[in-house]
Protein backbone atom coordinates (compact mmCIF):
# COMPACT_ATOMS: atom_id res chain seq x y z
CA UNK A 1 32.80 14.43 24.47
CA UNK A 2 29.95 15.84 23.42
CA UNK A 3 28.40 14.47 20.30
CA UNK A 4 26.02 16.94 18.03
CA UNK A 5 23.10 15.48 16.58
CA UNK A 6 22.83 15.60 12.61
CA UNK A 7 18.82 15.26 11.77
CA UNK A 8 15.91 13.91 13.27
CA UNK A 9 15.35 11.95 10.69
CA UNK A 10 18.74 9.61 9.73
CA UNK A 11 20.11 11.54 6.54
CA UNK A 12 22.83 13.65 6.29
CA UNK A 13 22.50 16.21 3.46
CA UNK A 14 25.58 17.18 2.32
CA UNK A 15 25.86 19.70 -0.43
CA UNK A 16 27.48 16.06 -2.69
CA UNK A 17 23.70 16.20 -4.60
CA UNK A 18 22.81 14.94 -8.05
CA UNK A 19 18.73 15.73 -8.80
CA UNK A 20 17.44 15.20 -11.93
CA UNK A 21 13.70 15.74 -13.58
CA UNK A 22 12.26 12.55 -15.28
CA UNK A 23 8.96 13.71 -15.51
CA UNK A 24 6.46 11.21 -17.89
CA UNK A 25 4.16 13.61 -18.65
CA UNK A 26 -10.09 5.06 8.41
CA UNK A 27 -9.04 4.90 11.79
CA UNK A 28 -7.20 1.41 12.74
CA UNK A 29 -9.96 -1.33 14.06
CA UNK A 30 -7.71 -0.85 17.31
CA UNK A 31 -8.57 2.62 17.38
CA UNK A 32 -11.50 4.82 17.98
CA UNK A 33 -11.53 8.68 17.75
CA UNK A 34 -13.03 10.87 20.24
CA UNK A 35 -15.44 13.69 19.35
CA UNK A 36 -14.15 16.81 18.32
CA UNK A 37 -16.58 18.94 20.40
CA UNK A 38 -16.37 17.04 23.98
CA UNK A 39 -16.02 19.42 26.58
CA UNK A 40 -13.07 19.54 29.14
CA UNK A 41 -13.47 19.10 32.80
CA UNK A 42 -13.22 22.03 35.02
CA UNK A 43 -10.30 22.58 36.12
CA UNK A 44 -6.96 23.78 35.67
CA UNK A 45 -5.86 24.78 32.10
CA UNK A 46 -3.75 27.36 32.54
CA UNK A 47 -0.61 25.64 30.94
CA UNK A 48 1.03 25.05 27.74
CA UNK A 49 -1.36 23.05 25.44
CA UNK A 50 0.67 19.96 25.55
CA UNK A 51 0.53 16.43 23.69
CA UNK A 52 0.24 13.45 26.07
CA UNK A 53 0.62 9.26 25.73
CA UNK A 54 -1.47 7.57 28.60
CA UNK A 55 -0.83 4.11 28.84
CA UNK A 56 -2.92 1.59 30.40
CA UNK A 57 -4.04 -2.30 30.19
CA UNK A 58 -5.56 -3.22 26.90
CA UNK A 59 -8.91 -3.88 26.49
CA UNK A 60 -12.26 -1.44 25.52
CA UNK A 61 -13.48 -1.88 29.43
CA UNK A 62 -10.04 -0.84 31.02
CA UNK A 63 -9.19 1.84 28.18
CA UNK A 64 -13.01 3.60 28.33
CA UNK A 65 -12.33 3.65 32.68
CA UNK A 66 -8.78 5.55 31.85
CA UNK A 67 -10.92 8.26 29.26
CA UNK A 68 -12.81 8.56 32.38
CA UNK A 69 -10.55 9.45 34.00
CA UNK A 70 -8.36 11.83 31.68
CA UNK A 71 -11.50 14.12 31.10
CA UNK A 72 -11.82 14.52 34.44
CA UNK A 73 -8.03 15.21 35.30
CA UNK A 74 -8.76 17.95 32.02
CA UNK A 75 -7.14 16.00 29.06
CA UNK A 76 -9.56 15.16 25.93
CA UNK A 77 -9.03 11.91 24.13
CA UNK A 78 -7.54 12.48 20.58
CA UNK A 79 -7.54 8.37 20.16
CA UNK A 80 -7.77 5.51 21.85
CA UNK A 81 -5.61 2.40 20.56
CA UNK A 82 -7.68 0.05 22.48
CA UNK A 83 -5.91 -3.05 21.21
CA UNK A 84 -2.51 -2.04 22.96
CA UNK A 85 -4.19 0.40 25.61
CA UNK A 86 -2.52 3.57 23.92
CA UNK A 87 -4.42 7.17 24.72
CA UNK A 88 -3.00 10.11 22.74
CA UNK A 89 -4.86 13.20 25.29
CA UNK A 90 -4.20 16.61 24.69
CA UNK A 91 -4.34 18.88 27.99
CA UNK A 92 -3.48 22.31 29.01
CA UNK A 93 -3.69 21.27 32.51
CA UNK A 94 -0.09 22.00 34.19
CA UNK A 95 -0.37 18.83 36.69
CA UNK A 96 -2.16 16.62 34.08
CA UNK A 97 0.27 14.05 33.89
CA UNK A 98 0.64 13.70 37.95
CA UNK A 99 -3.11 13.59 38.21
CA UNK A 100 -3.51 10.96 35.33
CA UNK A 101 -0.88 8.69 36.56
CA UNK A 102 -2.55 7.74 39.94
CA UNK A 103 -5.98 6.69 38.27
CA UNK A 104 -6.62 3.36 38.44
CA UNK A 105 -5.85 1.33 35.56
CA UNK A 106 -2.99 3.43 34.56
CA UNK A 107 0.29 2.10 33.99
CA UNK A 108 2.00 5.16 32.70
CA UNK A 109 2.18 8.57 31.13
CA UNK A 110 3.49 11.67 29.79
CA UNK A 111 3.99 14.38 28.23
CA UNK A 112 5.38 13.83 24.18
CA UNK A 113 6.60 16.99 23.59
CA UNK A 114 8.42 19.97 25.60
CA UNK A 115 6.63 22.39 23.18
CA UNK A 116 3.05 23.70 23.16
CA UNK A 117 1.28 22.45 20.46
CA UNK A 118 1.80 24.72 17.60
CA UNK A 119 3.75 25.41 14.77
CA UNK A 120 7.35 26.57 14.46
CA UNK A 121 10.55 27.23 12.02
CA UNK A 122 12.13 24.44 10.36
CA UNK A 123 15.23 22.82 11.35
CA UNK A 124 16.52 20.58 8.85
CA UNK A 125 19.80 21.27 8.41
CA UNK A 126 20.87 21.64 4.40
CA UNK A 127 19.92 20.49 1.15
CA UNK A 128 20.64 18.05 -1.90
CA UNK A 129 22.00 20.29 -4.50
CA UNK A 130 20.27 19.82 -8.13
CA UNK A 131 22.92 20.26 -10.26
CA UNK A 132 21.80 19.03 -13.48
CA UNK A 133 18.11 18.56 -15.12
CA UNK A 134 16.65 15.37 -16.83
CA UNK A 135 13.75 16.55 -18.92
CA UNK A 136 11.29 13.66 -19.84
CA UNK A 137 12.33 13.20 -23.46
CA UNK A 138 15.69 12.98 -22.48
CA UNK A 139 14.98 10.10 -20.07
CA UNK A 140 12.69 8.39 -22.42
CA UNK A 141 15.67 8.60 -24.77
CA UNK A 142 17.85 6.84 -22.51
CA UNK A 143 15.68 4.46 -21.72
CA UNK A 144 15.52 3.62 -25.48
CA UNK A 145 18.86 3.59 -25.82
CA UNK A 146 19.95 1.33 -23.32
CA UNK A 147 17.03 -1.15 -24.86
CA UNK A 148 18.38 -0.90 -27.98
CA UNK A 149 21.94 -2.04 -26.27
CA UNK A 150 20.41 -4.65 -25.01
CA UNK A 151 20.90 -3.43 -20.88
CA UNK A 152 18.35 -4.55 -18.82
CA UNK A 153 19.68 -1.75 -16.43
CA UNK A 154 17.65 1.58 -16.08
CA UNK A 155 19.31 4.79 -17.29
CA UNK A 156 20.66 5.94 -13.76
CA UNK A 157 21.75 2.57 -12.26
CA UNK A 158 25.22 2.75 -13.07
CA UNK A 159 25.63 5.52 -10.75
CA UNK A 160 23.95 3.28 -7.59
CA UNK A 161 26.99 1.59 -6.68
CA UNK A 162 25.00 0.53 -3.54
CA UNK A 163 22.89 -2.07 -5.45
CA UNK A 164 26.00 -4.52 -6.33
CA UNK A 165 27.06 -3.72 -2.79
CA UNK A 166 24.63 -5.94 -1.70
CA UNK A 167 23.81 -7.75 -5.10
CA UNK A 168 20.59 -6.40 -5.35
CA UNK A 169 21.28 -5.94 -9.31
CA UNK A 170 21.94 -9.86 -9.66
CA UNK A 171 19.19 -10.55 -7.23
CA UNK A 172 16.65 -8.84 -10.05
CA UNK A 173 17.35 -10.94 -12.45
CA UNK A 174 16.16 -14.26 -10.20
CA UNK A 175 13.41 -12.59 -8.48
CA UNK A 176 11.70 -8.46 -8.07
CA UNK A 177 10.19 -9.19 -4.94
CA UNK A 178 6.16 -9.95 -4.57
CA UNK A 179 3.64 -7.65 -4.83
CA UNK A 180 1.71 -9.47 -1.92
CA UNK A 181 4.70 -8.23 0.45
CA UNK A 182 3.67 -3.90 1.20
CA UNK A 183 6.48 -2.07 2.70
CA UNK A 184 5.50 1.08 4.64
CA UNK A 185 7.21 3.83 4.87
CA UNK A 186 6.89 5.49 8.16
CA UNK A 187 8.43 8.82 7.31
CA UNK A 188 7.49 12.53 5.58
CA UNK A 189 5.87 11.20 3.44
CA UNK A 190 5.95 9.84 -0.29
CA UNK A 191 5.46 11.43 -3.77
CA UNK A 192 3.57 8.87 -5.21
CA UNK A 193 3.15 10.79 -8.61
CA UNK A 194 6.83 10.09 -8.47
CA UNK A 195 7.14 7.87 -12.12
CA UNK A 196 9.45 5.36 -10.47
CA UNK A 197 7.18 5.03 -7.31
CA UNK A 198 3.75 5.18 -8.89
CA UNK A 199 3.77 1.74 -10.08
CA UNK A 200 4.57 0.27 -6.98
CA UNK A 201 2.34 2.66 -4.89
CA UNK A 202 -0.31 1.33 -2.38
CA UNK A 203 -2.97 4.21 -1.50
CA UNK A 204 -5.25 2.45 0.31
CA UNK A 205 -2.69 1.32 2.88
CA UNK A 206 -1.66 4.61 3.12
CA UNK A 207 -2.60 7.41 5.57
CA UNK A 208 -1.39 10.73 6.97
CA UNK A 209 -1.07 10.09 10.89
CA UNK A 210 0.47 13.10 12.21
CA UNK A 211 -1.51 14.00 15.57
CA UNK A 212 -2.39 10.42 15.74
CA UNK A 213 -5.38 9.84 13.84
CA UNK A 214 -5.15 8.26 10.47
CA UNK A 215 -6.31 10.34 7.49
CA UNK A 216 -6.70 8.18 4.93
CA UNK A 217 -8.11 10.80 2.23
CA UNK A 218 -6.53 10.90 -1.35
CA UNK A 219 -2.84 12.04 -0.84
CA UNK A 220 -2.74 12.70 2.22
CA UNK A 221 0.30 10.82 2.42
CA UNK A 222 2.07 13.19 0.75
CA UNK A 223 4.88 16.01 1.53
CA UNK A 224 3.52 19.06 3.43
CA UNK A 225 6.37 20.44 1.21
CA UNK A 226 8.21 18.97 -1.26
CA UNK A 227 11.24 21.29 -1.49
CA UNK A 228 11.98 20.46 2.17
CA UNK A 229 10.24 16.90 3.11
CA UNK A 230 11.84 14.91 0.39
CA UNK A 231 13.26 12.59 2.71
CA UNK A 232 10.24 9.92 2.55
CA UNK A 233 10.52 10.16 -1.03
CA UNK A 234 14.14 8.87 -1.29
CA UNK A 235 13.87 6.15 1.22
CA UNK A 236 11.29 4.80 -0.76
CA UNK A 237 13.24 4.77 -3.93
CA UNK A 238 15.62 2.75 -2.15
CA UNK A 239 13.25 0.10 -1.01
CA UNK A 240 11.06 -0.02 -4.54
CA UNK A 241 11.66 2.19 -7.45
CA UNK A 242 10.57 0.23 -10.15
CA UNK A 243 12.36 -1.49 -13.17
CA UNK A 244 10.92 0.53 -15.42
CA UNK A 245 12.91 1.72 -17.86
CA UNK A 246 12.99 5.45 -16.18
CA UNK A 247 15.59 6.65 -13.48
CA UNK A 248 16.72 4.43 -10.89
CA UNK A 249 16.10 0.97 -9.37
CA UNK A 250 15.19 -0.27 -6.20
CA UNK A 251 16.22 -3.11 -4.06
CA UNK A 252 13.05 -4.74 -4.10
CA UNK A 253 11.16 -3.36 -6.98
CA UNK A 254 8.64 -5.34 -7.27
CA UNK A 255 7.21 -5.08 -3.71
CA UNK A 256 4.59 -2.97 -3.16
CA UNK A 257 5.31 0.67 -1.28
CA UNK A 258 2.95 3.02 1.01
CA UNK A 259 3.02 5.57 2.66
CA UNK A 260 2.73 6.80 6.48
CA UNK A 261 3.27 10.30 6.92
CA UNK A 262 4.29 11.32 10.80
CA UNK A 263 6.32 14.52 10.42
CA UNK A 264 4.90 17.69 12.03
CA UNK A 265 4.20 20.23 9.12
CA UNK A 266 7.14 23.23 9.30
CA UNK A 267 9.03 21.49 12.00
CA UNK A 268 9.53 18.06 10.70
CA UNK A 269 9.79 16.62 14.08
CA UNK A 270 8.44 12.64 14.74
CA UNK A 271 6.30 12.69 17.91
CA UNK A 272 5.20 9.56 19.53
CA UNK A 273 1.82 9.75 19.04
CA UNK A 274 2.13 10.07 15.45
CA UNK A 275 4.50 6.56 15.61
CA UNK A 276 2.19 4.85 17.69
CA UNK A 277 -0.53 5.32 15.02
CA UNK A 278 1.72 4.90 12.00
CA UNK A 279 2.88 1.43 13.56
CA UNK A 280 -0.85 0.25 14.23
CA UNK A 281 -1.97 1.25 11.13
CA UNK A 282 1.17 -0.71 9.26
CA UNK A 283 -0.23 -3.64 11.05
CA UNK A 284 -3.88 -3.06 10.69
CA UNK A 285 -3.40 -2.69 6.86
CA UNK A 286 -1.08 -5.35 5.77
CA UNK A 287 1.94 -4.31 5.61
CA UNK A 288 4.98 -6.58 6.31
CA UNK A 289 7.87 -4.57 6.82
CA UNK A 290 7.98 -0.46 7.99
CA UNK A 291 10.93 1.20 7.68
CA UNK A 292 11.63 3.98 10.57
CA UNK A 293 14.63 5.69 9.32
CA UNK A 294 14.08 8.73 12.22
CA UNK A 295 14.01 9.41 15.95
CA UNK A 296 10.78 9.78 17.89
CA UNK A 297 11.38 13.45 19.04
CA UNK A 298 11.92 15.20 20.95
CA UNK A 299 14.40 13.05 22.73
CA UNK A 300 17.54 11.41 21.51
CA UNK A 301 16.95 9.03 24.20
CA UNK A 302 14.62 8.28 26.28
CA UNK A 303 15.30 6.97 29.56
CA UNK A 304 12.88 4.81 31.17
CA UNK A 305 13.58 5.93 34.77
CA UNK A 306 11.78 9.35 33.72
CA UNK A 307 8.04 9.48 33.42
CA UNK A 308 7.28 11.45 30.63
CA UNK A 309 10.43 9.48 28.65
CA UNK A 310 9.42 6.47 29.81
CA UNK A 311 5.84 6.78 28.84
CA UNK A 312 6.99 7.35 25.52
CA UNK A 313 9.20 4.00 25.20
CA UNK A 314 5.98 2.23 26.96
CA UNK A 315 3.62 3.74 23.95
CA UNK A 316 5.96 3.38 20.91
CA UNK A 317 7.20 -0.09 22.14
CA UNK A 318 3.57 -1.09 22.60
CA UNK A 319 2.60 0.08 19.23
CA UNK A 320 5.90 -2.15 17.48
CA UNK A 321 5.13 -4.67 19.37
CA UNK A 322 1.66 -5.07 18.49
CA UNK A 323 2.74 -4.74 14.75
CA UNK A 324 5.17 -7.32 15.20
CA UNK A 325 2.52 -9.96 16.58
CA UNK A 326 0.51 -9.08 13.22
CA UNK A 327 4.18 -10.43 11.45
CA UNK A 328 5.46 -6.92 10.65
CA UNK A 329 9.64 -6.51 10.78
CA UNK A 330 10.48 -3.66 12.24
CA UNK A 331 13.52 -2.19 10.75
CA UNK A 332 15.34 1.31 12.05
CA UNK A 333 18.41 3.38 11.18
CA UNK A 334 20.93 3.41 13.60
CA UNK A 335 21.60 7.28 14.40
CA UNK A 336 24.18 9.40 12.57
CA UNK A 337 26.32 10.31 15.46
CA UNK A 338 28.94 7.99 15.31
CA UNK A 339 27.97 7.22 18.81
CA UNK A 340 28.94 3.54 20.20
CA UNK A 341 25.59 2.38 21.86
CA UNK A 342 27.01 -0.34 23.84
CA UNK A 343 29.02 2.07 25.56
CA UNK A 344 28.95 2.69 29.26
CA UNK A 345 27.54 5.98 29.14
CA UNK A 346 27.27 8.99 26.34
CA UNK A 347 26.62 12.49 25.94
CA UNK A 348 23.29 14.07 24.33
CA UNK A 349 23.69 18.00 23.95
CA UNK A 350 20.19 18.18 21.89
CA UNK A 351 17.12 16.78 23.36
CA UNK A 352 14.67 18.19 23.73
CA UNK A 353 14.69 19.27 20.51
CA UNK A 354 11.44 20.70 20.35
CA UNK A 355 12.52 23.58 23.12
CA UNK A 356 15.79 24.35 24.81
CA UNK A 357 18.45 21.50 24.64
CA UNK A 358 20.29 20.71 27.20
CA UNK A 359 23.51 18.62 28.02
CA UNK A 360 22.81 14.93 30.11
CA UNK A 361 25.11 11.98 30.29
CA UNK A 362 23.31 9.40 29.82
CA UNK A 363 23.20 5.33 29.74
CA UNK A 364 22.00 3.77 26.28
CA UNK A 365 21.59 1.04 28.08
CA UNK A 366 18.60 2.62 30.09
CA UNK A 367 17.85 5.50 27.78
CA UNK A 368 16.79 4.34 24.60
CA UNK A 369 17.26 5.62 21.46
CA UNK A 370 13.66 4.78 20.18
CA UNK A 371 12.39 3.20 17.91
CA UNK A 372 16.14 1.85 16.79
CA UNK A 373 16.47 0.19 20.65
CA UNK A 374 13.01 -1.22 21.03
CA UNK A 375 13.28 -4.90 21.30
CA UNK A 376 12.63 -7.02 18.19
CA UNK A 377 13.48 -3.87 15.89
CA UNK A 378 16.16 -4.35 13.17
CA UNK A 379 18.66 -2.09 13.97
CA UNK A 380 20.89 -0.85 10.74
CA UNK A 381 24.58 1.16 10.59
CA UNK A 382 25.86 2.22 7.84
CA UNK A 383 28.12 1.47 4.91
CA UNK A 384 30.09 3.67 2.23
CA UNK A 385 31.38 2.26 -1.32
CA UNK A 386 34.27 0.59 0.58
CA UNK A 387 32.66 -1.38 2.64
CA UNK A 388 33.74 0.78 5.59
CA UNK A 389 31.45 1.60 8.46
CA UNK A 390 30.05 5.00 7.45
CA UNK A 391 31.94 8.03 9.32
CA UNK A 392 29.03 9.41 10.74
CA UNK A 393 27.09 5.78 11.89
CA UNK A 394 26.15 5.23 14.93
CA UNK A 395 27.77 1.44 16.25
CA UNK A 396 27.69 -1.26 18.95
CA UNK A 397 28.24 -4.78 19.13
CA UNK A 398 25.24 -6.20 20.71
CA UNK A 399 23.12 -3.29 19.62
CA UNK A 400 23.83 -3.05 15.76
CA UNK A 401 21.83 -5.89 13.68
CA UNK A 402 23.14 -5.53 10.51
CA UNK A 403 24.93 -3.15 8.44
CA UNK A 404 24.04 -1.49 4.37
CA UNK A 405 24.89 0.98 2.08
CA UNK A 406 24.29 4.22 3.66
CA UNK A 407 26.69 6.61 1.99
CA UNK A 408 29.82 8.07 2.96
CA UNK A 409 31.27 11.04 0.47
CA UNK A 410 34.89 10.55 2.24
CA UNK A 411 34.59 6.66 0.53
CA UNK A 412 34.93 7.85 -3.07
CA UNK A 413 33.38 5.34 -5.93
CA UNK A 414 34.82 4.46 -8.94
CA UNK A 415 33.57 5.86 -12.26
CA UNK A 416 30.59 5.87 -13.78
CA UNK A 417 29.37 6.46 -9.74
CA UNK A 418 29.62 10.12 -9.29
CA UNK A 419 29.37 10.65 -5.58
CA UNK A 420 29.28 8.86 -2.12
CA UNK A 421 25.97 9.47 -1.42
CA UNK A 422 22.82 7.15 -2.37
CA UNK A 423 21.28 7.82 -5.43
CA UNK A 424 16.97 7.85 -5.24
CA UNK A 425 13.84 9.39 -6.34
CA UNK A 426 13.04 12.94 -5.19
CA UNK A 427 9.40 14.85 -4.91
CA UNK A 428 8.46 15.79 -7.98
CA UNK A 429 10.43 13.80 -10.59
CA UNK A 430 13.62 14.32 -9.38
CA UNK A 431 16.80 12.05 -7.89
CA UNK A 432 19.36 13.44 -5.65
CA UNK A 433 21.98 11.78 -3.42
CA UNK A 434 21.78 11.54 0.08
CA UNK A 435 23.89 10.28 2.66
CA UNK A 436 23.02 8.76 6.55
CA UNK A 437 22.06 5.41 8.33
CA UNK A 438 18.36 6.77 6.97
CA UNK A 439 19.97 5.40 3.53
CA UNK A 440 20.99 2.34 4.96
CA UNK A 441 17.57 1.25 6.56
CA UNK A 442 15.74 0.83 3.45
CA UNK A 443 18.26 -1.21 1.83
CA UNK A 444 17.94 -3.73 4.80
CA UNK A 445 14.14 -3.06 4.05
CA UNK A 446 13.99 -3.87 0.63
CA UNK A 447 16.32 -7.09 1.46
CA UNK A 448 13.61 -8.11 4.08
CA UNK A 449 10.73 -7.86 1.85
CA UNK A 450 12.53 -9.73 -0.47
CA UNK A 451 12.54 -12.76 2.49
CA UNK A 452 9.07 -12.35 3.07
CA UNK A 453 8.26 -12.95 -0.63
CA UNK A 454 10.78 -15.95 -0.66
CA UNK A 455 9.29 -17.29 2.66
CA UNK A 456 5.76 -15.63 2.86
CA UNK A 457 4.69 -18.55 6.05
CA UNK A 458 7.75 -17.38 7.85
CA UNK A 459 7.22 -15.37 11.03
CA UNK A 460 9.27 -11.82 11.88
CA UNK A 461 11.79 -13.81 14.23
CA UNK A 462 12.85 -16.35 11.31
CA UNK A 463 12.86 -13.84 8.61
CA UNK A 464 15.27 -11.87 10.86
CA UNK A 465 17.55 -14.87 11.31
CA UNK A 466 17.88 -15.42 7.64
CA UNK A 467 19.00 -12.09 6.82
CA UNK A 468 21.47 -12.29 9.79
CA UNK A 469 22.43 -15.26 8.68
CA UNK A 470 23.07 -14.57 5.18
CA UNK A 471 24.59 -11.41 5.43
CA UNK A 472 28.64 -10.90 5.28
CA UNK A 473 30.51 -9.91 7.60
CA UNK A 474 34.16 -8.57 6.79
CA UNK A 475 35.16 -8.04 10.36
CA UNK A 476 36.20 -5.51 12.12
CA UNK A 477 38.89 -3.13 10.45
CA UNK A 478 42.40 -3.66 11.96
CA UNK A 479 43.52 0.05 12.37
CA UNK A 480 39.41 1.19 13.87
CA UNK A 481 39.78 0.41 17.88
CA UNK A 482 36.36 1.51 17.75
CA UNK A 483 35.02 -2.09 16.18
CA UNK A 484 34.62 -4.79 18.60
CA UNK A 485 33.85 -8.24 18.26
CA UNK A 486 34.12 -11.49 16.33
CA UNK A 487 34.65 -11.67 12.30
CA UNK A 488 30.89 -12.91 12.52
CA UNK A 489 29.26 -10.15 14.85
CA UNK A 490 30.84 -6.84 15.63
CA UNK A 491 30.11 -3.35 16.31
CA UNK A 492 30.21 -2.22 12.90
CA UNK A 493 28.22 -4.42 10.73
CA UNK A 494 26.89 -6.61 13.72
CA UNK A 495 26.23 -9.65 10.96
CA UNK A 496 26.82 -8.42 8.20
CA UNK A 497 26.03 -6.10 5.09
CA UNK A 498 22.84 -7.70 3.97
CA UNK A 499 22.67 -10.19 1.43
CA UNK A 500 20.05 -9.43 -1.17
CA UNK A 501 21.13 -12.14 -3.62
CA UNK A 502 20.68 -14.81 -1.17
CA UNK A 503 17.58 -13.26 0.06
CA UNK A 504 15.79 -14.79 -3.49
CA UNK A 505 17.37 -18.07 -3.56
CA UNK A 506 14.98 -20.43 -2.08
């Protein structure tokens, strides 16, 4: 049965949306640009202008042979990740990639898109509805009444009934998180105006990296546009919207919060090169968690057995990889397909995603959904306010990590909680609710960098043991055949639901 895809990036927006106005009045050392102005080599370039990945061994000797060689074969060097022998080449030569492949020192490559490399219609797929307005001296009056009341909670936090979930709101009161632990969001990028982000915001480990080349020039971080790339904004709110006394709270708010914008302008879509440089430049800047609640487009999976798909998984699994070795966790949304990933084979009807779908069976054993699959990543399904894997989550026992608040509007809260979704911070002042595993991520984010304040010498392999460790596990529901597994690891929450509470407690 064919399964349809629900965004690139891992929220569902379902017309269940609160927003409300509180209003307060350099290129990676791994990395080296090419010119703008070299000249292609003669010869063919009578194809699509296409994005490439050419992978080859690591090093400045081996890397400036393969450059060589691309301009040559008619590709020009956009950048050159040296450190994990990552080319991002753009060529309008049709047999590029065949040519490229059998130079020496090449160990693989393709093309990352099925598109020419222009711009195109949006395809994001609905909207959080604002329903009601929050003018600034109504929040500042909030906030000064719940003072007065003595309630240490800010004025929307009764309505996140995903923060006792995972007793993030007890965890507050022992520890915020440190402000030596950065969590970057690799996404569409973050309001940082945004009064419950500001005071957590890091600009200068920050960058725009669509097209693969950092731009690290003041806000260029930000939304291309704010009415329809809001989705960076809210997973940050999860991860770090301060305690404040305005709007909302994070998990972990008092970590610090960039930004790492990788979403093609119009089209939204997450190409590899884009991830590649977003994960270096994590590394390369200190950060200690990322959060990669999206697909690298425009495959749903890529199978390694295909060159241009496998190139891909060899580039973005370089890139994590290299960010991991720096001490970075890695942590990715699951998919909102309710796919199981451990199954024997499944059905994609939307990749490529970027041009004309078509329908494959393939094996997620061998096709990866990426980054969620790549090895050492966190991989995160989703909860609603019952506890209950999230309808639309993805699953898998041996595949799913652990398991957080994600939203689920058919898992009703009690009152004062309005709405399934997950209540965060919106461009331009606002909150709205979404739903999706692209919810759930940043919780487990937030919990991490919450470990790697509580056990700053600890390396990405033990801080992902304690949070597997400490999370709960309910076990597997007795009436869903679809969970598999022990009560301590399943399909549906792997672990656990993270553990934010125990997260502080040294």
């Amino acid at each position: 049965m064919a399964h349809p895809r629900s965004r690139r990036v891992r929220a569902l927006a379902v017309p269940l949306g609160l927003a409300l106005t509180a209003s307060l009045g350099f290129l990676p050392g791994a990395a080296t640009a090419a010119p703008q102005d070299a000249a292609p080599a003669a010869v063919t370039a009578d194809g699509p202008l296409l994005s490439y990945v050419v992978n080859a061994t690591p090093g400045r000797a081996s890397v400036g042979q393969v450059s060589k060689a691309i301009t040559k074969a008619g590709g020009k060097v956009i950048v050159a990740h040296e450190k994990i022998g990552v080319i991002v080449v753009h060529s309008a030569n049709p047999l590029f990639a065949a040519t490229i492949r059998k130079a020496p020192g090449v160990q693989s490559a393709g093309a990352t898109r099925t598109a020419p490399l222009k711009a195109s219609g949006t395809t994001d797929v609905g909207k959080p509805q604002k329903v009601e307005k929050l003018t600034a001296d109504k929040a500042a009056k909030a906030a000064r009444a719940a003072t007065a009341k003595g309630d240490d909670q800010e004025p929307l936090e009764p309505l996140q009934w995903d923060l006792p979930a995972i007793k993030a709101d007890q965890a507050a009161k022992i520890d915020e998180g440190s402000k030596k632990v950065t969590v970057a969001v690799i996404d569409t990028g973050v309001d940082d105006t945004h009064p419950d982000l500001k005071p957590n915001f890091a600009p200068k480990q920050s960058a725009n990296c669509v097209g693969g080349v950092a731009d690290t020039s003041p806000g260029a971080w930000r939304p291309y546009d704010p009415a329809e790339d809001y989705h960076g904004t809210h997973v940050a709110g999860s991860i770090a919207a301060a305690r404040n006394g305005v709007g909302v709270a994070g998990v972990a708010p008092g970590v610090k919060l960039s930004a790492i914008k990788v979403s093609e302008p119009k089209t939204s879509l997450f190409y590899a090169e884009s991830v590649v440089c977003a994960f270096v430049f994590a590394a390369d800047h200190g950060a200690k968690v990322t959060n990669n609640s999206y697909f690298v487009d425009p495959w749903m999976f890529n199978c390694k057995d295909d060159l241009d798909q496998g190139a891909i998984v060899d580039a973005v699994g370089r890139a994590a990889k290299y960010a991991e070795g720096k001490g970075v966790v890695n942590v990715a949304a699951a998919g909102n397909s309710n796919m199981d990933l451990a199954a024997a084979q499944l059905t994609d009807t939307g990749s490529p995603n970027d041009s004309t779908p078509v329908t494959r069976t393939i094996d997620p054993k061998k096709c990866w959904d990426v980054p969620t699959q790549l090895p050492g990543t966190v991989t995160v399904a989703s909860t609603g306010v019952k506890g209950l894997k999230s309808y639309f989550s993805n699953y898998g026992n041996g595949v799913i990590d652990v398991a957080a608040p994600g939203g689920d509007n058919r898992q009703v809260p009690e009152l004062p909680a309005k709405h399934g979704g997950i209540l965060s911070t919106m461009p331009g002042g606002d909150y709205g609710y979404l739903q999706g595993t692209s919810m759930a991520s940043p919780h487990v984010a937030g919990v991490v960098a919450l470990l790697k304040g509580t056990h700053p010498k600890s390396s990405p392999q033990e801080i992902q043991w304690l949070l597997k460790m400490q999370a709960d596990n309910p076990g597997c529901p007795a009436a869903d055949k679809t969970c598999t597994g022990t009560q301590h690891v399943n399909g549906h929450y792997g672990y656990g639901i993270v553990d934010a509470l125990d997260a502080v407690r040294d």
